[in-house]
Every structure is written in C-alpha cells, then in structure tokens.
Protein backbone atom coordinates (compact mmCIF):
# COMPACT_ATOMS: atom_id res chain seq x y z
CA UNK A 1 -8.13 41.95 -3.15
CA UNK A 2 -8.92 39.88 -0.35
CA UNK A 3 -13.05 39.56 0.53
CA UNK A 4 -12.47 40.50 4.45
CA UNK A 5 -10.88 43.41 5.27
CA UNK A 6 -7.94 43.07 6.79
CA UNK A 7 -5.55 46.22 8.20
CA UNK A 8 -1.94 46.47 8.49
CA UNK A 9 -2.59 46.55 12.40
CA UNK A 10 -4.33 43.36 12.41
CA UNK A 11 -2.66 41.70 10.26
CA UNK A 12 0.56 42.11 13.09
CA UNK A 13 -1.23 41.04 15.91
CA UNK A 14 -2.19 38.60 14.11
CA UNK A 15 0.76 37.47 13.27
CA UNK A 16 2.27 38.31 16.46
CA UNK A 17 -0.51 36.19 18.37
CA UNK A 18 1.97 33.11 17.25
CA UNK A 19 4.74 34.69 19.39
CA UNK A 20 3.42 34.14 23.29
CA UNK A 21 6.61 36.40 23.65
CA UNK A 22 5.48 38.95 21.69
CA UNK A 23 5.18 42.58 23.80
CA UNK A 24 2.88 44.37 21.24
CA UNK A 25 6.34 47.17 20.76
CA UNK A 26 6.44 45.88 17.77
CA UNK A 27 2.94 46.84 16.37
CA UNK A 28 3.71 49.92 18.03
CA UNK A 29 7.05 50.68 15.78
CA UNK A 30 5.22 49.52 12.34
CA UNK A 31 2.07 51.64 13.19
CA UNK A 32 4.60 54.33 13.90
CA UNK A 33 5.86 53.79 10.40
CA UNK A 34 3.05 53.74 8.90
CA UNK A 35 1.58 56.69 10.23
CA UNK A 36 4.89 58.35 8.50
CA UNK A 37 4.08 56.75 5.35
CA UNK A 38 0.44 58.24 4.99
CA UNK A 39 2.06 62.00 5.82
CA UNK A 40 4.77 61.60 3.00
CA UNK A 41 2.32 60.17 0.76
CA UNK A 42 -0.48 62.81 1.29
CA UNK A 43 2.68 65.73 0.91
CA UNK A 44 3.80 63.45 -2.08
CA UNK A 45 0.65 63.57 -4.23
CA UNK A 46 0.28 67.42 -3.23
CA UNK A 47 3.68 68.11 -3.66
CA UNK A 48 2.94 70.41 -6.63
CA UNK A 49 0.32 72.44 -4.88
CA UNK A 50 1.82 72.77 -1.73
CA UNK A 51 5.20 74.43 -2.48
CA UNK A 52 7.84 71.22 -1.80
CA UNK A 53 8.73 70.21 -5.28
CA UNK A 54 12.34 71.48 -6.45
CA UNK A 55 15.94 71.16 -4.85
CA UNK A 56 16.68 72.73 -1.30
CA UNK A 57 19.67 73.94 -2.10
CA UNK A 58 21.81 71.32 -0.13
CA UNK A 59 23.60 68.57 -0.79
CA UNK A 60 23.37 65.52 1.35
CA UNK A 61 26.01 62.90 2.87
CA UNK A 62 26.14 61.31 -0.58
CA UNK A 63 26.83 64.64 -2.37
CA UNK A 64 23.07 64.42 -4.21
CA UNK A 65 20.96 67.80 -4.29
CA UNK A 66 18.61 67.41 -1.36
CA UNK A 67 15.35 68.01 -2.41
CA UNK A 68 12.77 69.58 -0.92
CA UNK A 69 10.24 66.55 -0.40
CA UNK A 70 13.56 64.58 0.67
CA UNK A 71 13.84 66.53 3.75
CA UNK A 72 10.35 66.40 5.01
CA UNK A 73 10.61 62.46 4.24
CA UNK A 74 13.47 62.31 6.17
CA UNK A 75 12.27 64.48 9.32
CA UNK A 76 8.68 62.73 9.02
CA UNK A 77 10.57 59.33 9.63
CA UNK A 78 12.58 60.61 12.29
CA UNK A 79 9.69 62.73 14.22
CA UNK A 80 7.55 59.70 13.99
CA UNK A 81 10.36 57.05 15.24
CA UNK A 82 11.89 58.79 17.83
CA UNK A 83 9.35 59.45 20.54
CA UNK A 84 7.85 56.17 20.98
CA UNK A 85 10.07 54.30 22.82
CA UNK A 86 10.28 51.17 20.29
CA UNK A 87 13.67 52.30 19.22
CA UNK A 88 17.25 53.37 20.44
CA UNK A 89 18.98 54.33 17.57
CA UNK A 90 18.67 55.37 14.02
CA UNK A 91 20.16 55.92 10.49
CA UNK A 92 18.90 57.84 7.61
CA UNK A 93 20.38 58.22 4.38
CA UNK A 94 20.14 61.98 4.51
CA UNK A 95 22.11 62.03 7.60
CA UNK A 96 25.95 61.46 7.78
CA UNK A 97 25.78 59.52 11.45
CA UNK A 98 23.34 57.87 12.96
CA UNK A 99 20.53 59.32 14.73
CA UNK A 100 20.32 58.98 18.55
CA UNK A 101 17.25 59.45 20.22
CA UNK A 102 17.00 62.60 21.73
CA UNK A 103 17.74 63.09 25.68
CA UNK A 104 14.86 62.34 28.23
CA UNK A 105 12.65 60.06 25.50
CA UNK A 106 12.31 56.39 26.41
CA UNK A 107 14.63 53.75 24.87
CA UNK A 108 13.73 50.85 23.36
CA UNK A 109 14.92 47.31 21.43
CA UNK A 110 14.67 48.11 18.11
CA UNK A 111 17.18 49.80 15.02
CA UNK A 112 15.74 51.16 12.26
CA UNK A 113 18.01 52.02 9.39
CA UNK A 114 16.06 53.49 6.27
CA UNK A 115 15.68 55.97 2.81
CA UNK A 116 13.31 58.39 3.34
CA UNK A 117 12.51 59.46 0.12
CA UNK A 118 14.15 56.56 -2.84
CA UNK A 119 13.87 57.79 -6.56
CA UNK A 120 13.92 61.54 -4.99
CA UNK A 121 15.25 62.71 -8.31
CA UNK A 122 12.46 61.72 -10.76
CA UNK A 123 9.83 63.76 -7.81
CA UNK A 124 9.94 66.16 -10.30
CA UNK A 125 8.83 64.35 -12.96
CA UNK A 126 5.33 62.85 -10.79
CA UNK A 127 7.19 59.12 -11.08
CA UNK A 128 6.78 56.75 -8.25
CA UNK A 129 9.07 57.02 -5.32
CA UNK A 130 9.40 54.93 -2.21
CA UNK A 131 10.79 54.89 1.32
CA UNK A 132 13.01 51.82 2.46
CA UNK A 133 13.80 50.60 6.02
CA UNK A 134 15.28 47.87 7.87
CA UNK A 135 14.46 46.84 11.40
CA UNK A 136 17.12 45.35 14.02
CA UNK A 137 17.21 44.08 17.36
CA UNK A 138 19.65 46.05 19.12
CA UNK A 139 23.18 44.28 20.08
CA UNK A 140 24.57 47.13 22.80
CA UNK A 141 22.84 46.74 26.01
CA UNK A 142 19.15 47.71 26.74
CA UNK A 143 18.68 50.95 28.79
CA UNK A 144 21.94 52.87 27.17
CA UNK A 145 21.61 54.93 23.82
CA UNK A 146 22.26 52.54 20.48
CA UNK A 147 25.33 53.04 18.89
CA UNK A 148 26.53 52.75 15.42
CA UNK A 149 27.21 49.00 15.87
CA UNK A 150 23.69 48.34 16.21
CA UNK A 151 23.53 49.62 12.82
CA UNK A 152 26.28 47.74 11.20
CA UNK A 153 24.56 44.42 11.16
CA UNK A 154 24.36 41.77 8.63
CA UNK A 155 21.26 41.88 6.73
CA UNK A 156 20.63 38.12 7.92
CA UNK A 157 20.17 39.66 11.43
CA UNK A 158 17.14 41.98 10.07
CA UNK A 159 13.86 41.16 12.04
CA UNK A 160 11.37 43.12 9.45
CA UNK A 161 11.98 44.98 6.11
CA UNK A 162 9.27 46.81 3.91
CA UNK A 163 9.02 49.40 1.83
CA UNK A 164 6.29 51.96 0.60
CA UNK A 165 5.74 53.03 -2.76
CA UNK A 166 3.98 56.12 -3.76
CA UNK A 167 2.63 55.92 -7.39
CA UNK A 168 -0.91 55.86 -8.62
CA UNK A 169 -2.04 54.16 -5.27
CA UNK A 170 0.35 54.24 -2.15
CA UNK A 171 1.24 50.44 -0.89
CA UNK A 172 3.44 49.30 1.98
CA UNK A 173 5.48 45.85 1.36
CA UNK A 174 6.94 44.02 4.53
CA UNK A 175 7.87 40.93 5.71
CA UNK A 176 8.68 40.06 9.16
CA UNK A 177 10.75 36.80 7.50
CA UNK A 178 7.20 34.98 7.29
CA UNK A 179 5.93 35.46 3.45
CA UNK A 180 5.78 38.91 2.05
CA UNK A 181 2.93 40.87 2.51
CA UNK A 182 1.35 44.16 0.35
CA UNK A 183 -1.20 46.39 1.92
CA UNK A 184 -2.62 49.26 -0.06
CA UNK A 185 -3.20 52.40 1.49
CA UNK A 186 -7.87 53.27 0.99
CA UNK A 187 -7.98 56.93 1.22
CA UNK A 188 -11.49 56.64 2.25
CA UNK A 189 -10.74 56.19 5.72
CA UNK A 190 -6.78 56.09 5.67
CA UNK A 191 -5.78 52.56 6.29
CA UNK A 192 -3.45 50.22 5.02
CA UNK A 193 -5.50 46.98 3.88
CA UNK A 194 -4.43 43.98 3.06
CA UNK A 195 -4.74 43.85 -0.70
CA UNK A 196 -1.63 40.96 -1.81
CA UNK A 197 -1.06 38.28 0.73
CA UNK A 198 1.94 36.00 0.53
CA UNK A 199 3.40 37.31 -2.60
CA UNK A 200 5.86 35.28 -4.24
CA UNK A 201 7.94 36.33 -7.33
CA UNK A 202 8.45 34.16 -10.52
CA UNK A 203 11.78 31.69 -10.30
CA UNK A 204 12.30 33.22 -14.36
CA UNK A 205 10.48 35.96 -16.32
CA UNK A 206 11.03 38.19 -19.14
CA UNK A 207 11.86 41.74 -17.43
CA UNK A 208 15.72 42.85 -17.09
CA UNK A 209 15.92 46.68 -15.40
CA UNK A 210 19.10 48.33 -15.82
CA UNK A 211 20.63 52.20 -16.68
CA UNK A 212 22.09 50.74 -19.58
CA UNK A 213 23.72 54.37 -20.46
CA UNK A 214 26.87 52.76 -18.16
CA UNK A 215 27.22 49.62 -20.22
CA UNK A 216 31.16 51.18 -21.59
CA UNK A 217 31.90 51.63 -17.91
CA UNK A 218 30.73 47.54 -16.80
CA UNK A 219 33.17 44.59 -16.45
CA UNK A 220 33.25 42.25 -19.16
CA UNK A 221 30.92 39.55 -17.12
CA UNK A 222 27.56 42.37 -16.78
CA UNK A 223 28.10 42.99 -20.44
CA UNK A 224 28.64 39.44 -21.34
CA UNK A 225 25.39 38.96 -19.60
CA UNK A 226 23.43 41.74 -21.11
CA UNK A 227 24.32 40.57 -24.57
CA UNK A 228 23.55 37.47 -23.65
CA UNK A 229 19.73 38.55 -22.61
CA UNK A 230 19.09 40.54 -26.02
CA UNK A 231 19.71 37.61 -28.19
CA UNK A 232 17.01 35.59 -29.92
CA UNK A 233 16.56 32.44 -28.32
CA UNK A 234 13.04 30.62 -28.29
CA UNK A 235 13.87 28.24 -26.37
CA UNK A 236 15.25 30.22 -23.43
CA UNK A 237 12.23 32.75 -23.81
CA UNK A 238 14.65 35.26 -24.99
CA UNK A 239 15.26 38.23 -25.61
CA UNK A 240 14.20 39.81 -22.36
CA UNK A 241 12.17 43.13 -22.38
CA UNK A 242 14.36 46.40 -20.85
CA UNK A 243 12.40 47.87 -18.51
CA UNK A 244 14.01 50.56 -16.50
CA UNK A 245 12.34 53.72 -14.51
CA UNK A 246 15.28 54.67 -12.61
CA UNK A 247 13.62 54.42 -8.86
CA UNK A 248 15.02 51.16 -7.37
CA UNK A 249 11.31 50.96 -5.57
CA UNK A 250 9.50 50.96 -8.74
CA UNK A 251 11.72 48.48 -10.34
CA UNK A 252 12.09 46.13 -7.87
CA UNK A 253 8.55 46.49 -6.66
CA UNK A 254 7.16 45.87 -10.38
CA UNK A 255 9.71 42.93 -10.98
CA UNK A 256 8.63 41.00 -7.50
CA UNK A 257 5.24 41.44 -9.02
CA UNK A 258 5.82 40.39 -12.63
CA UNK A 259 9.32 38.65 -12.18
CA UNK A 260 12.67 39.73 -13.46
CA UNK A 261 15.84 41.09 -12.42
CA UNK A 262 17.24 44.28 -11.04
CA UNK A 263 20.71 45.12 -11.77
CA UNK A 264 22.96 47.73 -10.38
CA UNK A 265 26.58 46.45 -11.10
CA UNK A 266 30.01 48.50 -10.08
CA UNK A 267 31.48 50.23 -12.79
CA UNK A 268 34.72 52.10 -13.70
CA UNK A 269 32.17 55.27 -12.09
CA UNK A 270 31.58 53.73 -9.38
CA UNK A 271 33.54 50.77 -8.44
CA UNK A 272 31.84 49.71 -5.19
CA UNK A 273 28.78 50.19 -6.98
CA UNK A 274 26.29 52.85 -5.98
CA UNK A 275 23.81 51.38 -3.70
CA UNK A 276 23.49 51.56 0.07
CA UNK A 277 24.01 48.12 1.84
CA UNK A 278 22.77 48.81 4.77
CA UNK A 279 19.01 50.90 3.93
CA UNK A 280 18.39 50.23 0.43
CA UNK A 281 20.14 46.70 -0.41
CA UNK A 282 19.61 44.46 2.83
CA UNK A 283 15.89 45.60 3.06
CA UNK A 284 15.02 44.58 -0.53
CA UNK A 285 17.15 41.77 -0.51
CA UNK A 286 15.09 40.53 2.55
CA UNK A 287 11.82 40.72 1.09
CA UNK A 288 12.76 39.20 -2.87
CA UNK A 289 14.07 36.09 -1.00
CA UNK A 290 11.28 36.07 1.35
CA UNK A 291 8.96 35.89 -2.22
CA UNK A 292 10.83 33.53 -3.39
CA UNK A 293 13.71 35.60 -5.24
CA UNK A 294 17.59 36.11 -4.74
CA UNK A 295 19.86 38.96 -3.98
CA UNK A 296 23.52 39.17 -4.47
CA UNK A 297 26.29 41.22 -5.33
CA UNK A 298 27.44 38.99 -8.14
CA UNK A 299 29.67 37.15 -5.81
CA UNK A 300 27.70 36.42 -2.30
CA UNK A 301 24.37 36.68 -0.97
CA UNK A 302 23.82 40.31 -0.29
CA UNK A 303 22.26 39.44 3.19
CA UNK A 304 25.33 38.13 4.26
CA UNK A 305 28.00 40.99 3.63
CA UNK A 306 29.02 42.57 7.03
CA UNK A 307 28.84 46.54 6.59
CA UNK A 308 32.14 48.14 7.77
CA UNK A 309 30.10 52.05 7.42
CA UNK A 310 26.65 53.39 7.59
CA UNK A 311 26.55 54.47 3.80
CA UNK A 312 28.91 51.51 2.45
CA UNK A 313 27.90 50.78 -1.11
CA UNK A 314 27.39 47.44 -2.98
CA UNK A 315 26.74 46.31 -6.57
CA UNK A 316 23.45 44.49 -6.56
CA UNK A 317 21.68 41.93 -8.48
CA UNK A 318 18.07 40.96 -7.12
CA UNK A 319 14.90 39.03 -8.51
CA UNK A 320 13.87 35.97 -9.93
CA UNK A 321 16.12 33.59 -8.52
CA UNK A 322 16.88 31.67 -12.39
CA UNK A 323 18.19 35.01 -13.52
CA UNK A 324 20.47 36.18 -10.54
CA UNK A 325 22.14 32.49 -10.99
CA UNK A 326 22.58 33.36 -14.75
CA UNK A 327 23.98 36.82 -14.06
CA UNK A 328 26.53 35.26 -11.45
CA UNK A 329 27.80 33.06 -13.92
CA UNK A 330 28.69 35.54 -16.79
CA UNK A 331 30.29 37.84 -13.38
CA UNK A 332 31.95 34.68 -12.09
CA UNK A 333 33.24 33.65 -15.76
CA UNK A 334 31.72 30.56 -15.71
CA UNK A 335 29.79 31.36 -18.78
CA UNK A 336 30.45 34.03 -21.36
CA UNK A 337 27.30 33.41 -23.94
C-alpha cells in the first residue's frame, strides 16, 4: 500500500495530464465504470440478504442459466454507460447484439465491450467473481450511432482494459497500455485507492490453472504439455502446483499476482474453445502483457485475432510469458516432453 493516498480519479488525470490532447471524457467513462463497480459489489456481498442469489429462470445468448445477480450486473453496466455521453455503442455478454445508446442521449468516442458478472456460476457458492471490459475508439463516424463494427476490433486497437474482482476486498485492475495498475475499493468512504502500482507478473512461476476434468477431450499437444508440468524435475522447478477456482477473474487475477499460467484450450466439447474474444480474452490479454505476461491462443497472439462476431470464442493461454512459450511448443509439436 502506497503511503499517499492516491484515487482511481487522480490517478487518470494524472495520467492524462501527459496527453495535452486529453478532453477529461475519458475520466468521465472510467468514473462511470467505477461507480458501476461499487453498486455490483455492494449487491454482491449482500447478495444473500437481499433476495438476488439463485437462477432467473432464463437462459442467455450463450445458452447459460442467467442468474439473478447476472442481470443486475449487466443492467448496472449498461444504466451507468449509456447516459453519459462518453460512449456510442455497446456489447454485453448477456445480450445477443450490441447495445445502442438509447434515442435523444448524447453520443460519444468511445466502445465498451464487457462481462458483467464473470464466474456467475460459483455466486452461489460466495467465490470471487469479476466484471471484464474493453474500451475502443470508435471507427464509424462521430455524431451517428456505433455499429457492430466498432465492436469487432482487434484487441491491439483497445485503448484501456480492466477488470474488477469481488472477493474478500473488491479491486479494479486497468491499464490504459502504460503499466498495470490495482486500486482497492476502502469502504470507509467508497473509493478506489491506489493500493498496487505498476504490477508486473513473473516471466516463470510454479502455478498452472486448468479444469482438468476435460483432459480426454484435449489435443495431444495440451496433454503433452500437462504431463509435461506434473513431472519431477528440479532443475526446471517442476512439478507445477494445480490451482484452479473456475472464475477466469480469480485465476488470472491471482496468477498476474503470483505468476503462472491460465489455460483454456479447445476441446472435442468445444472446438473453438469456450471463451469470448472480444470481452473476456482481449481485455485480459491486454493487461498480462502490459505486466509483463503473454496471451495466445496456442498459435498467435490473442491481441491480434480479428473477431468475425460479437460472442466469437477462442482457446486461450495467458501468463507468465516462459510458460505460454512452453505451452505453444507442445500445441505447435515442436516439443512433446
């Protein structure tokens, strides 16, 4: 914890004081953000007292129950993006299209793509969850509603990603592609302080996260590779320790922490993998390289995949850089031991 206390607000205009271009719309849109975060949070740790644990009884655009605390999430986000005139177009994993803003409300630069609620299915169980997003600049012209090409943008193109993880304290991630920055939320007065500047995650560690139920259901490579990282080797530092909790947040957020590497590969289940590109994949993959880490989909650098649809899905492997290399080379067959 830093001695001064510095805010999530200042800490932008801060930052944004390097820009002479800078309009302040910005600060606006991440304020707006995380004034979402602290309402999902606050209904997140009450969520057992105030009625909003338990399925809805719908099924989303990915054909997943929709539960209750998913759908405030979701309409939090939107409610709190929509009015402000910072953006002109959004996407939601809970919705099937995008999300224009509604008729009559200013329009602005900005595309925010995110996951409301990630890890939605272990609510239940009180284990950390997280919302994702991804900010754009638009590409369609200013002054006209966005459209779903503003969207479908490589993750190269992203001008701030973050995340915010609710768990025993509720912190916000983010980078703006200058370091990555964690700011934990003080109830006491309900601000977002700057509690891990400039975080950077270990080039090799000792942490592999996987659902290792699917291993029958993996090409050869991922299981090449997971054989590979249970085997006694002292001189490697193996084997590694499994460490899985089964909300991407919480795994990748612990791992840019610690070190280690995420995996989510294709399998015969699903063969694009499971994954969103565009709100769960480019985000994360935008602040583990901007710590230090690497992201890929076995093949390419996540970041640089061009998504043909709003809820396109991608295997993903993301953390310490040394063990996304040695995963790509079991998936690549250039090693198989």
């Amino acid at each position: 914890m830093t001695n001064q206390i510095i805010t999530l607000t200042r800490h932008i205009i801060e930052e944004q004081r390097k820009h002479p271009e800078a309009t302040g719309k910005f600060t606006d849109l991440m304020n707006d953000i995380a004034f979402a975060a602290k309402l999902i949070s606050y209904h997140t740790n009450k969520a057992g007292l105030m009625g909003v644990l338990g399925e809805a009884g719908s099924v989303n655009v990915q054909g997943e129950f929709v539960k209750k605390l998913d759908v405030f999430a979701n309409e939090t986000m939107v409610y709190a993006l929509d009015h402000g005139g910072h953006t002109c177009v959004m996407a939601s994993e809970e919705e099937e299209d995008i999300i224009p803003i509604p008729e009559n409300f200013p329009l602005g630069k900005y595309v925010c793509l995110f996951d409301p609620l990630d890890g939605s299915s272990n609510i239940d169980a009180n284990v950390s969850v997280g919302t994702i997003f991804a900010i754009y600049t638009r590409t369609s012209p200013e002054g006209r509603p966005g459209i779903l090409e503003d969207c479908l943008q490589t993750g190269v193109n992203q001008v701030c990603a973050g995340y915010v993880i609710y768990g025993s304290s509720t912190m916000m991630v983010y980078t703006t592609g200058n370091g990555v920055h964690g700011f934990t939320l003080d109830p006491s007065y309900g601000e977002f302080v700057l509690s891990h500047p400039n975080i950077r995650t270990p080039k090799k560690a000792k942490i592999y996260s996987v659902n290792e139920s699917n291993f029958d259901y993996w090409d050869q490579g991922v299981k090449n590779y997971i054989h590979y990282v249970k085997q006694i080797d002292k001189e490697t530092n193996r084997p590694l320790n499994s460490r899985y909790i089964g909300s991407m947040v919480s795994d990748v957020h612990r791992n840019l922490l610690y070190g280690g590497i995420f995996l989510y590969p294709a399998s015969a289940l699903a063969p694009n993998g499971k994954l969103r590109l565009t709100y769960e994949a480019n985000p994360m993959a935008f602040i583990i390289e901007q710590a230090g880490g690497k992201a890929s989909n076995g093949k390419k650098r996540i970041m640089e995949l061009k998504p043909e649809s709003l809820h396109q899905r991608v295997p993903l492997f993301m953390g310490s850089s040394d063990d996304v290399k040695i995963v790509e080379d079991f998936i690549q067959g250039k090693r198989e031991n």
